[in-house]
C-alpha atoms as a PDB file:
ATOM      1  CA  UNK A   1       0.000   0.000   0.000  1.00  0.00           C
ATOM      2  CA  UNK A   2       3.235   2.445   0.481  1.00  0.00           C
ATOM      3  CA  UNK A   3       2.681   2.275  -3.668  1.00  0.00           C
ATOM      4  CA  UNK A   4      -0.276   4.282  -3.397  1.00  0.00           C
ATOM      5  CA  UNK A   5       1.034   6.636  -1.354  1.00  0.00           C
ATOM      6  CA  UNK A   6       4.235   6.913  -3.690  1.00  0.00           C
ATOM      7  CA  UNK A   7       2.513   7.250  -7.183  1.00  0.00           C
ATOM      8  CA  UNK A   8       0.114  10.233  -5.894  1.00  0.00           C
ATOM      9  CA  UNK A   9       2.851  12.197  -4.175  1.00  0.00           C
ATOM     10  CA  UNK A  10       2.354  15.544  -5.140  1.00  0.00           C
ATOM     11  CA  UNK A  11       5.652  17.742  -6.412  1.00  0.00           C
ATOM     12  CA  UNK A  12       6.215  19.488  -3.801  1.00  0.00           C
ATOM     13  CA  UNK A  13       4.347  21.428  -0.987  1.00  0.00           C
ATOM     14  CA  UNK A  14       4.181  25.030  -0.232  1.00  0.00           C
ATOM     15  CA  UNK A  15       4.246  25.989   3.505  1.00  0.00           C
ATOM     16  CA  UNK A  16       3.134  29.444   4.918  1.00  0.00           C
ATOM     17  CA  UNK A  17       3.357  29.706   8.382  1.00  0.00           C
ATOM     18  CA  UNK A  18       5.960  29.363  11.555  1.00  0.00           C
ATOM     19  CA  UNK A  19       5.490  25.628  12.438  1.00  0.00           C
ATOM     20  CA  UNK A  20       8.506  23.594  11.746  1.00  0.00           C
ATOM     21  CA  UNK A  21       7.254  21.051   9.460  1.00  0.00           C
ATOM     22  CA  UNK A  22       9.596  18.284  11.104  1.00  0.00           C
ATOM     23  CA  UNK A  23       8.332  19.495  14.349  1.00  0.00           C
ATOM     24  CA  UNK A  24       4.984  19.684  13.803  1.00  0.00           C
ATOM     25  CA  UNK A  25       4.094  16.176  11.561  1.00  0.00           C
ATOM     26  CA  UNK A  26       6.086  14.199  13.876  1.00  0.00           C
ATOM     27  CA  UNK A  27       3.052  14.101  16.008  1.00  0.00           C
ATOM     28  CA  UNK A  28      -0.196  14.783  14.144  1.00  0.00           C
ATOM     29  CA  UNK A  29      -3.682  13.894  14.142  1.00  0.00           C
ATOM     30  CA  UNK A  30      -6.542  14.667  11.070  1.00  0.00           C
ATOM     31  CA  UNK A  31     -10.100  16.472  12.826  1.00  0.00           C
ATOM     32  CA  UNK A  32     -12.624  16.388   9.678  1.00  0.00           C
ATOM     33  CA  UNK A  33     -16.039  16.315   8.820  1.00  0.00           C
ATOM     34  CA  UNK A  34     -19.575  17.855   7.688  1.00  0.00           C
ATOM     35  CA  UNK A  35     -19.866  21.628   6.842  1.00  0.00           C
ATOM     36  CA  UNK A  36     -22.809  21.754   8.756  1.00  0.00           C
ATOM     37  CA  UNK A  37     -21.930  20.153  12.358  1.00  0.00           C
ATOM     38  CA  UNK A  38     -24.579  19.745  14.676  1.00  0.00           C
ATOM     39  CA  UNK A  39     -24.096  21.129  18.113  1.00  0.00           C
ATOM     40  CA  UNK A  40     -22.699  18.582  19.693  1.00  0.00           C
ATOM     41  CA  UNK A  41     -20.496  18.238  16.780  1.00  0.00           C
ATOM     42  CA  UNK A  42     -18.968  21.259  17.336  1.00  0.00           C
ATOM     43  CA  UNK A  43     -18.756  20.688  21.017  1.00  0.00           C
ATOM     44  CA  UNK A  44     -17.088  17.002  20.504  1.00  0.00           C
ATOM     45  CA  UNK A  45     -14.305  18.818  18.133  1.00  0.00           C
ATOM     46  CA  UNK A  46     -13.699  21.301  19.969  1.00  0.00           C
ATOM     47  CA  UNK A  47     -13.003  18.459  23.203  1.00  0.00           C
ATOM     48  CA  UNK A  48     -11.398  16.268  20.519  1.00  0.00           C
ATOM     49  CA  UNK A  49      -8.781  18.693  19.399  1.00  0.00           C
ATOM     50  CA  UNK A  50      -7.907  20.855  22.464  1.00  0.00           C
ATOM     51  CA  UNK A  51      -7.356  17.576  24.463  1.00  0.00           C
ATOM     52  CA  UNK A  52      -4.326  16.112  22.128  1.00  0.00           C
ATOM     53  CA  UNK A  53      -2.983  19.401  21.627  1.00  0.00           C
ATOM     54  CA  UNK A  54      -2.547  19.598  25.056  1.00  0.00           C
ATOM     55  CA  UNK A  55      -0.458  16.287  24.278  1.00  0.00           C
ATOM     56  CA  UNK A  56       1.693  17.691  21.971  1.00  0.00           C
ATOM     57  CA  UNK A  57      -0.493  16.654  18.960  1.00  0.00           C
ATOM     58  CA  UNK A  58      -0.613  18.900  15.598  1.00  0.00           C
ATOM     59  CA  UNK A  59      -4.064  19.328  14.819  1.00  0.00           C
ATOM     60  CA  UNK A  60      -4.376  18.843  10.759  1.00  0.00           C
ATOM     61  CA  UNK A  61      -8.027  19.615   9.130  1.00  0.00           C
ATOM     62  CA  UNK A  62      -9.074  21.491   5.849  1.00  0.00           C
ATOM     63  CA  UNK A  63      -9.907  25.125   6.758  1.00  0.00           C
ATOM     64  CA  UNK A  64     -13.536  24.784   5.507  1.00  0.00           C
ATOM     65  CA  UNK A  65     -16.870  25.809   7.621  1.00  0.00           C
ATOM     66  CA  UNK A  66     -18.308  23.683  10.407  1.00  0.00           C
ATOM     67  CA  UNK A  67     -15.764  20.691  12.161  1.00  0.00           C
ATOM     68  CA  UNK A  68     -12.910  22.394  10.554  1.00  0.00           C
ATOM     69  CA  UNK A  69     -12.935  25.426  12.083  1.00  0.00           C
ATOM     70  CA  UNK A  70     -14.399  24.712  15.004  1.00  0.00           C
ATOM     71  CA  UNK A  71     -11.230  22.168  15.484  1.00  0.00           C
ATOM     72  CA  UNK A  72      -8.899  25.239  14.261  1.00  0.00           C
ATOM     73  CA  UNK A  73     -10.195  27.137  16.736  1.00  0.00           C
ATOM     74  CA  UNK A  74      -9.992  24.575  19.649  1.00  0.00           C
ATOM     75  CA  UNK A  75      -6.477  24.528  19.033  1.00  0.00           C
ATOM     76  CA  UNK A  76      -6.128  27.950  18.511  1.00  0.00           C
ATOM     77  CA  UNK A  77      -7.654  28.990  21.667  1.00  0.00           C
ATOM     78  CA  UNK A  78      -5.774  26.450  23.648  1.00  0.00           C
ATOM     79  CA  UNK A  79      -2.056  27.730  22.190  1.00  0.00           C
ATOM     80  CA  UNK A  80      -1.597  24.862  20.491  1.00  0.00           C
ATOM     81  CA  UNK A  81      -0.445  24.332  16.628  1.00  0.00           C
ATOM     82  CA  UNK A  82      -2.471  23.189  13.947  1.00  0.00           C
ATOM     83  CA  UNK A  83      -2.184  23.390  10.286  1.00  0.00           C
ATOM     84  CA  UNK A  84      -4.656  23.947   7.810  1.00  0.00           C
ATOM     85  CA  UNK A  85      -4.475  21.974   4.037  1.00  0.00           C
ATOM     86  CA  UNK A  86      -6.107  24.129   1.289  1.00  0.00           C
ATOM     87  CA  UNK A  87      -7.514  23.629  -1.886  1.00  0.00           C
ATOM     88  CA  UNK A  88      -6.050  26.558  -3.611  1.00  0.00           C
ATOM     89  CA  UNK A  89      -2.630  28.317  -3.060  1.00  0.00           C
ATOM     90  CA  UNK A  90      -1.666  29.442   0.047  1.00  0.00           C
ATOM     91  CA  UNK A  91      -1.945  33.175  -0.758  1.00  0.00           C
ATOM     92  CA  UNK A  92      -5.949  32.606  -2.020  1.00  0.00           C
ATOM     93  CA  UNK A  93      -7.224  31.784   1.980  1.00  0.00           C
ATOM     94  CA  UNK A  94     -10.526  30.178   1.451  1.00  0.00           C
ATOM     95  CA  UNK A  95     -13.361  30.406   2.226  1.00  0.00           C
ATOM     96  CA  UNK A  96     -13.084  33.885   2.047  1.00  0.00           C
ATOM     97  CA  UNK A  97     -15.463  33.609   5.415  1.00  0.00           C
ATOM     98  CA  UNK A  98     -12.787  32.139   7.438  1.00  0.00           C
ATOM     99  CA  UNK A  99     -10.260  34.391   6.334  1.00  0.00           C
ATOM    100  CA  UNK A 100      -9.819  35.516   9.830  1.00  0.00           C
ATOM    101  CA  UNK A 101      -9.080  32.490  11.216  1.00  0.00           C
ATOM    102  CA  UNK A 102      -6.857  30.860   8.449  1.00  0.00           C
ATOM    103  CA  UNK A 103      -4.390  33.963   9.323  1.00  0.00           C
ATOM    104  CA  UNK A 104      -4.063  33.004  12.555  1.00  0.00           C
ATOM    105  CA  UNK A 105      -3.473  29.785  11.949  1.00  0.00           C
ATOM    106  CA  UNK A 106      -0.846  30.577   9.747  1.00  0.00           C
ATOM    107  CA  UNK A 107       0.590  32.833  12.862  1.00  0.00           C
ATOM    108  CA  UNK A 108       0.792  30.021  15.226  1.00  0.00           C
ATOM    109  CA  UNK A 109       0.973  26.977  13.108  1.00  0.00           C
ATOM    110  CA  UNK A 110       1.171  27.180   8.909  1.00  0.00           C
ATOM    111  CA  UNK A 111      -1.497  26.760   6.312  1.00  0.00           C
ATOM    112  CA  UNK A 112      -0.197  24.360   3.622  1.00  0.00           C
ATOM    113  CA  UNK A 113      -1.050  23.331  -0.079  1.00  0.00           C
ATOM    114  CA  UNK A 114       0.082  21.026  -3.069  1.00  0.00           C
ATOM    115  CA  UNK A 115      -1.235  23.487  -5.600  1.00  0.00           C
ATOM    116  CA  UNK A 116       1.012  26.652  -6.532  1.00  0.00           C
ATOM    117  CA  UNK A 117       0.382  29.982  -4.963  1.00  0.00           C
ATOM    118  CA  UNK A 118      -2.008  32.374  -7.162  1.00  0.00           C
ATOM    119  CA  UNK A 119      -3.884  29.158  -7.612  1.00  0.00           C
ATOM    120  CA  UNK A 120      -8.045  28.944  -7.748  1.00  0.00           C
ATOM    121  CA  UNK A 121     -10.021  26.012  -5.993  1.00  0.00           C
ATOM    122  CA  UNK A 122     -12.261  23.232  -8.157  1.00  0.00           C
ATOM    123  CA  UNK A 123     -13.933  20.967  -6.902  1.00  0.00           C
ATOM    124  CA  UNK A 124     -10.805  18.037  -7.846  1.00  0.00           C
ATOM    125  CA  UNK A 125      -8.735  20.476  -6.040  1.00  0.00           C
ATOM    126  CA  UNK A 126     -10.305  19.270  -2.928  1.00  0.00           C
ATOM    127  CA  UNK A 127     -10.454  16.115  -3.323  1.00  0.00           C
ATOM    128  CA  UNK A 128      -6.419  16.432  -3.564  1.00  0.00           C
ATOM    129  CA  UNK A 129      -6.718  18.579  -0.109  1.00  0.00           C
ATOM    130  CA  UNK A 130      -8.259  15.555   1.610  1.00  0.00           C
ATOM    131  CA  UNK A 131      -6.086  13.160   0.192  1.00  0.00           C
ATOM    132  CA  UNK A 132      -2.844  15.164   1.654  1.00  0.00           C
ATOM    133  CA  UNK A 133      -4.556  15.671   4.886  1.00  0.00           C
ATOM    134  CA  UNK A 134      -4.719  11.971   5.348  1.00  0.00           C
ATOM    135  CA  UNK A 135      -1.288  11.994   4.217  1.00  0.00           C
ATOM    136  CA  UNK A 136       0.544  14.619   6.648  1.00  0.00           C
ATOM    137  CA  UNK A 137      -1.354  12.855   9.689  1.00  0.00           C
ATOM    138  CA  UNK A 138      -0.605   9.907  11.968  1.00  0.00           C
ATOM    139  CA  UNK A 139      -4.232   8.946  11.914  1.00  0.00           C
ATOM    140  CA  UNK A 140      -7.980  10.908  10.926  1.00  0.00           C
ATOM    141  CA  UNK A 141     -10.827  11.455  12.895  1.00  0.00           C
ATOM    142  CA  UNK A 142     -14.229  11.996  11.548  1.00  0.00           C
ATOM    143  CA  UNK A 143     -16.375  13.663  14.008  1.00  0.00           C
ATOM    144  CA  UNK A 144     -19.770  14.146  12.183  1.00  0.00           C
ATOM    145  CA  UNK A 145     -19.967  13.177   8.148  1.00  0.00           C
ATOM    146  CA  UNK A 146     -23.238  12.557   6.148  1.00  0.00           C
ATOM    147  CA  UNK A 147     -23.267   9.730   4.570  1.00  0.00           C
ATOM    148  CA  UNK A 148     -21.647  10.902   1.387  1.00  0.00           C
ATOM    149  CA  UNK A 149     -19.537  13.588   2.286  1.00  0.00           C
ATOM    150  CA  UNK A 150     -15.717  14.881   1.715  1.00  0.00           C
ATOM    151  CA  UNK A 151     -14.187  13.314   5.230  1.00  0.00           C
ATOM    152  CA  UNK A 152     -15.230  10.181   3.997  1.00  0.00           C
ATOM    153  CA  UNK A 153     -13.171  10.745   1.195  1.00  0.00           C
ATOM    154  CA  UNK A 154     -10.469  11.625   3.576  1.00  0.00           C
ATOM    155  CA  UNK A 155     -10.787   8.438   5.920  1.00  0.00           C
ATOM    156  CA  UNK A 156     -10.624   6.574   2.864  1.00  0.00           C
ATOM    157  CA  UNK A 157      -7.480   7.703   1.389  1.00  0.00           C
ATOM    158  CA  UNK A 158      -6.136   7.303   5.660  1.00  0.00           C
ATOM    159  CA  UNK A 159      -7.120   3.884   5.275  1.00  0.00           C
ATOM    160  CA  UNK A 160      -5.546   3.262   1.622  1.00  0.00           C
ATOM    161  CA  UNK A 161      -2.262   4.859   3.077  1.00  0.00           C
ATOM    162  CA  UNK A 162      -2.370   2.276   6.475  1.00  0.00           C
ATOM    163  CA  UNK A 163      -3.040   4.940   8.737  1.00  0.00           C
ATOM    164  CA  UNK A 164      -5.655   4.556  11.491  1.00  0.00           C
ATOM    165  CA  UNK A 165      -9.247   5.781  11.101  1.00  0.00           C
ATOM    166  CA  UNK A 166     -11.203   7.411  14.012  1.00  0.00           C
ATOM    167  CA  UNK A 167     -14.950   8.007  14.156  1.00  0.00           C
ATOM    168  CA  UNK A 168     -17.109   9.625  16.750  1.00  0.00           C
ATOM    169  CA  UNK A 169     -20.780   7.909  16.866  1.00  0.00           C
ATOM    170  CA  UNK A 170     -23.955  10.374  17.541  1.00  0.00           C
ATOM    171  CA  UNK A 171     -27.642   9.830  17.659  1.00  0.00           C
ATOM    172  CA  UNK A 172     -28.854   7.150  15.351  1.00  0.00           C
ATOM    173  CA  UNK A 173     -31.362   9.798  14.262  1.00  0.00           C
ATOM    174  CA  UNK A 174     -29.019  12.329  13.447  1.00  0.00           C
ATOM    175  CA  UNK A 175     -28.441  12.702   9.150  1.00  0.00           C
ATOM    176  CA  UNK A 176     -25.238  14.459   9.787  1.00  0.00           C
ATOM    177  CA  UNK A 177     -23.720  11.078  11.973  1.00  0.00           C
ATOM    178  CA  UNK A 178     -24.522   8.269   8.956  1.00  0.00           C
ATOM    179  CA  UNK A 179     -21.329   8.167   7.722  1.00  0.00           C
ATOM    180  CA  UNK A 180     -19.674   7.918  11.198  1.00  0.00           C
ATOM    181  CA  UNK A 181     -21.410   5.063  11.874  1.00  0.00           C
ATOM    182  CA  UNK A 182     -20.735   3.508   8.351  1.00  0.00           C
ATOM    183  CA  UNK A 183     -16.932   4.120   8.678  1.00  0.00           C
ATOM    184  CA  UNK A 184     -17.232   1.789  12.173  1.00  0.00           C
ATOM    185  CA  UNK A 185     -19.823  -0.763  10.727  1.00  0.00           C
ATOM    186  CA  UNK A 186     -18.524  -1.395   7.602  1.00  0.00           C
ATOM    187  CA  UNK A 187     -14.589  -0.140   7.306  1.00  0.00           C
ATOM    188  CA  UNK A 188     -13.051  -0.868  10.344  1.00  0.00           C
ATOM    189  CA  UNK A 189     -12.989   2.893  11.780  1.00  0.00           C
ATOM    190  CA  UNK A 190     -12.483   2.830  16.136  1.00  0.00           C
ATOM    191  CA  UNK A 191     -15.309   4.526  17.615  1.00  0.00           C
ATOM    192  CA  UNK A 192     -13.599   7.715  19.205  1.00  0.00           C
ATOM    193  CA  UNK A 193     -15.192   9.342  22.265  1.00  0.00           C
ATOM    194  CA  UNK A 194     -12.631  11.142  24.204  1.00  0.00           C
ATOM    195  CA  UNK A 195      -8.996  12.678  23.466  1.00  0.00           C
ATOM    196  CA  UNK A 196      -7.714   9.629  25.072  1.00  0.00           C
ATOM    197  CA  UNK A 197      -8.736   7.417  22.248  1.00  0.00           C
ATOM    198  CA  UNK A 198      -7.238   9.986  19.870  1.00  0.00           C
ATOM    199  CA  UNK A 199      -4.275   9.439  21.417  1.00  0.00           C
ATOM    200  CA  UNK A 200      -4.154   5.516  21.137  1.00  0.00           C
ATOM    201  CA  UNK A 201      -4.952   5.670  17.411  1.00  0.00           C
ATOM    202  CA  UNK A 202      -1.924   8.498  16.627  1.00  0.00           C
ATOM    203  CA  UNK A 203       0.552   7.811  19.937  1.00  0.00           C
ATOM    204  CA  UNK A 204       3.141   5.753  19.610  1.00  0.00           C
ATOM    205  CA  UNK A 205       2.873   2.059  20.761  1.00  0.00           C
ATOM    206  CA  UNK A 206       1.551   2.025  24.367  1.00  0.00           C
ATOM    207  CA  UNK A 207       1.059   5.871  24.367  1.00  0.00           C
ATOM    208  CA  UNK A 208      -2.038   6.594  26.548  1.00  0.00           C
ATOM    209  CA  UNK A 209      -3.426   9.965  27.650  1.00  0.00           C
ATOM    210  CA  UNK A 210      -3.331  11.378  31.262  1.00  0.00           C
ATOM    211  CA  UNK A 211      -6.668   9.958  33.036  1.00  0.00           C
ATOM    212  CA  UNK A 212      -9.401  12.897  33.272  1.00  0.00           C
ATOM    213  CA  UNK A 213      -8.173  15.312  36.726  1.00  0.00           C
ATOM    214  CA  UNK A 214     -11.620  16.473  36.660  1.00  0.00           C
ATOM    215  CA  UNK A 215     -10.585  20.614  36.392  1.00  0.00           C
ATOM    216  CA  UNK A 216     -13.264  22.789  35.115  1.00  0.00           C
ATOM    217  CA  UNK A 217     -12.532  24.363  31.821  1.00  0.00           C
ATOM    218  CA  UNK A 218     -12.695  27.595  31.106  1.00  0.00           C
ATOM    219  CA  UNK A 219     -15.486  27.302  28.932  1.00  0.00           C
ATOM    220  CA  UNK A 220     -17.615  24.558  31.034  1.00  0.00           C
ATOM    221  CA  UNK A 221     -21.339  25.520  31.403  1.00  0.00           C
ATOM    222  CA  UNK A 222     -21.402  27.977  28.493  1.00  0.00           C
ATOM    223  CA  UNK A 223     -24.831  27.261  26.434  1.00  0.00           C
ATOM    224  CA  UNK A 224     -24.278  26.527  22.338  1.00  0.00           C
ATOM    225  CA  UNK A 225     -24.749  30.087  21.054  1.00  0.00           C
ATOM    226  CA  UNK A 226     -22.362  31.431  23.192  1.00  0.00           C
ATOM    227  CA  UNK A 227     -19.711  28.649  22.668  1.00  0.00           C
ATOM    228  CA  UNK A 228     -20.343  28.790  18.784  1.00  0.00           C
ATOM    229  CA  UNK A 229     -19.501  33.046  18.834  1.00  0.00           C
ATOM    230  CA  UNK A 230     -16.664  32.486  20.957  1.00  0.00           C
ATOM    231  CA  UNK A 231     -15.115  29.561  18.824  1.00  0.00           C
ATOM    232  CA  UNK A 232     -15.544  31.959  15.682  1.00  0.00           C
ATOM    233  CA  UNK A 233     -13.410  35.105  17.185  1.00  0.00           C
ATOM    234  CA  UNK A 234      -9.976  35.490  16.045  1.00  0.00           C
ATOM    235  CA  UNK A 235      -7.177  34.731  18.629  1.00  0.00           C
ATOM    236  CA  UNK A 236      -5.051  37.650  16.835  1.00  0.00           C
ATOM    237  CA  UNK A 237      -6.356  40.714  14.459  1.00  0.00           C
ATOM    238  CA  UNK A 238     -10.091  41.431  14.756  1.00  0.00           C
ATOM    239  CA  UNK A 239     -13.019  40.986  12.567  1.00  0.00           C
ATOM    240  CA  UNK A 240     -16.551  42.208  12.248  1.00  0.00           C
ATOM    241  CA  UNK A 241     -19.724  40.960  13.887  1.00  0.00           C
ATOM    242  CA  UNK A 242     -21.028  39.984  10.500  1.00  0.00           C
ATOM    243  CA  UNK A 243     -17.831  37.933   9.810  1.00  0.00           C
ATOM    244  CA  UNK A 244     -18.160  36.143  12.981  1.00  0.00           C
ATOM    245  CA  UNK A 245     -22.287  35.593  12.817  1.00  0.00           C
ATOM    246  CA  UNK A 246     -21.661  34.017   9.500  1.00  0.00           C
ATOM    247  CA  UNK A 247     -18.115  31.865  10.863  1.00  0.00           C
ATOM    248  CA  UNK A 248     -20.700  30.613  14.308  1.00  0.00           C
ATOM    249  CA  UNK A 249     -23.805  30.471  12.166  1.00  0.00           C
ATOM    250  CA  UNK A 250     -25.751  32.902  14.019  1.00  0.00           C
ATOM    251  CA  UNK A 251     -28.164  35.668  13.349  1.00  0.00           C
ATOM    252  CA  UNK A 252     -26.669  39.321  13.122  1.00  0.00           C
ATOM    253  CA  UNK A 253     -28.252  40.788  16.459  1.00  0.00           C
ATOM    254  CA  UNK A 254     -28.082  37.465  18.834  1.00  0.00           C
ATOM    255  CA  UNK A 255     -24.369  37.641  17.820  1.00  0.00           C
ATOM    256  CA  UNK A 256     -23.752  41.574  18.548  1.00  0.00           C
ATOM    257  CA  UNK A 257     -25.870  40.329  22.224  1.00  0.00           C
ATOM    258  CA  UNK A 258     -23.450  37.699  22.833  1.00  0.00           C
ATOM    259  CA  UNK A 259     -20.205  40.255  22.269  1.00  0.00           C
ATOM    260  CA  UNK A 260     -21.553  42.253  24.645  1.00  0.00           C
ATOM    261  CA  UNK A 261     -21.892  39.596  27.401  1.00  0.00           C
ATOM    262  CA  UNK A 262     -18.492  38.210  26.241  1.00  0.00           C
ATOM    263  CA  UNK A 263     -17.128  41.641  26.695  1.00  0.00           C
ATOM    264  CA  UNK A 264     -18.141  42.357  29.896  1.00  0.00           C
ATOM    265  CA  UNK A 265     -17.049  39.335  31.128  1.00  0.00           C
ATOM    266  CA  UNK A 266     -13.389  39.775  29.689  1.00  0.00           C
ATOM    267  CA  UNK A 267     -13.548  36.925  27.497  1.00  0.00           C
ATOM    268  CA  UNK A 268     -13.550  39.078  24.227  1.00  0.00           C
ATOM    269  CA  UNK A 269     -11.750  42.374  23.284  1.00  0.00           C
ATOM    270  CA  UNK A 270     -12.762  44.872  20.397  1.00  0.00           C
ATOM    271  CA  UNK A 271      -9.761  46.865  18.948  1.00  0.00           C
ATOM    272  CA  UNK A 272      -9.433  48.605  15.786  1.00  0.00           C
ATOM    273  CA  UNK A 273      -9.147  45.918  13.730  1.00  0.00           C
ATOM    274  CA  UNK A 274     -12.483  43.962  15.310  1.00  0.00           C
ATOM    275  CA  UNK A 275     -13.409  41.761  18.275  1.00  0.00           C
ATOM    276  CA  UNK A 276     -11.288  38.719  19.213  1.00  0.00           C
ATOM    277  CA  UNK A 277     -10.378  36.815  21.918  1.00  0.00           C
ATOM    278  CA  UNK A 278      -8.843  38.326  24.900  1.00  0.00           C
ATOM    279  CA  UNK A 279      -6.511  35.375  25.525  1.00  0.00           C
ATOM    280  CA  UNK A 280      -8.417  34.245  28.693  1.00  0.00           C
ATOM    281  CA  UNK A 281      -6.139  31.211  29.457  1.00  0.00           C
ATOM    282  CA  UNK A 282      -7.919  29.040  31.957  1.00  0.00           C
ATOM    283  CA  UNK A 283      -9.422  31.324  34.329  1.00  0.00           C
ATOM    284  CA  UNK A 284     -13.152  30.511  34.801  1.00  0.00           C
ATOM    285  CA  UNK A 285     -15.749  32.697  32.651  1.00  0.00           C
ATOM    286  CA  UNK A 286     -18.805  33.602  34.295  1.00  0.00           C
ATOM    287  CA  UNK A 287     -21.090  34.647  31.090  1.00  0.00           C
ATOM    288  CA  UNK A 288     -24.236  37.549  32.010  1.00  0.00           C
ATOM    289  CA  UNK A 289     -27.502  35.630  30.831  1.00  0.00           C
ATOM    290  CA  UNK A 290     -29.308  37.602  28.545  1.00  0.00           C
END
């Protein structure tokens, strides 16, 4: 199977970023899936990917909408790296919508493509993307996927390269959790449920995480539409409520409601270039209910 591996090897790779590429893919794990996550989606990713970066995992996903960015963020707001694999050159961030974000990822960690900068995305430009996420990762994860979707396509070309497959089960009534459960039924995927199992799939031989020490996070007890606004603020920069409405999936005016309650509790900043983060660390958030 190394042959398949071999014969689609792109040319080369352009890097933009400050990871060290050594560094960084000596110890990385694929977060992917559906566009449009679910909340607990979202909330599972963002668990997933802040708990092996605080491992020493890089966290590689595609830069797209929904489990992408929300595991990008996780990472991001933890101080962790993670690199992002696009479909077009590395100087055409996309989608244009998570522009923000791709820019800091590309701070802390490096956005990375086979194509050649100035280049467009097509639609068999991402199916390249998925293939070379699969490729610069010790093992994938699927969090949520429909049940034909473009992180199937990804666990597919983990499995074709001998690299271990991860998939997170939800409801059996939930559409956007089918192909989950059709990656463990029928292709051999290990149900994933916590960080820990993570771990197993991409550690090294024995490699376990830490047991649970039972600390609050900083974010424990926030309700979804809070959680969703603050995933979608930059760590670095700024950007404009409309930006980050459309990034969390939110209407206009419950978002500009939730930066106000974010701001008064010193979890958010706005500057002159737009809100972000303030770079809470762990320190407890206590949220004003609307």
């Amino acid at each position: 199977r190394g042959g398949v591996a071999t014969a689609l090897r792109p040319l080369g790779l352009w890097w933009r970023g400050t990871a060290d590429p050594a560094l960084s893919l000596g110890r990385s794990v694929a977060v992917v899936g559906t566009r449009a996550p679910t909340p607990y989606g979202r909330a599972v990713t963002a668990d997933l990917a802040s708990g092996v970066c605080a491992e020493g995992f890089t966290v590689v996903s595609g830069g797209a909408f929904g489990i992408d960015a929300a595991a990008h963020r996780a990472v991001l707001g933890a101080g962790g790296c993670t690199i992002a694999v696009l479909a077009g050159g590395v100087d055409r961030l996309y989608p244009r919508g998570n522009d923000g974000m791709l820019r800091a990822v590309a701070e802390s960690g490096a956005v990375v493509s086979a194509q050649a900068p100035g280049t467009g995305v097509t639609r068999y430009r991402f199916l390249d993307r998925n293939r070379l996420i699969a490729a610069l990762s010790r093992a994938t994860v699927v969090v949520e996927a429909a049940a034909r979707s473009g992180a199937l396509s990804t666990a597919a070309w983990a499995s074709a390269m001998d690299r271990p497959v991860g998939a997170v089960p939800g409801p059996v009534t939930s559409v956007a959790s089918v192909g989950c459960h059709l990656l463990v039924r029928d292709r051999g995927a290990v149900l994933v449920g916590r960080a820990a199992d993570v771990i197993e799939l991409a550690g090294d031989m024995g490699e376990t995480a830490a047991p649970p020490t039972g600390h609050s996070s900083s974010w424990d007890g926030l309700d979804d539409v809070t959680r969703r606004v603050l995933e979608a603020l930059p760590v670095t920069g700024g950007t404009a409520p409309a930006e980050i409405a459309a990034s969390a999936g939110t209407a206009p005016t419950v978002t500009r409601a939730v930066l106000g309650r974010l701001l008064s509790a010193g979890a958010a900043v706005r500057g002159p270039e737009g809100w972000r983060r303030s770079g809470h660390g762990g320190v407890q958030l206590t949220i004003p209910v609307a």
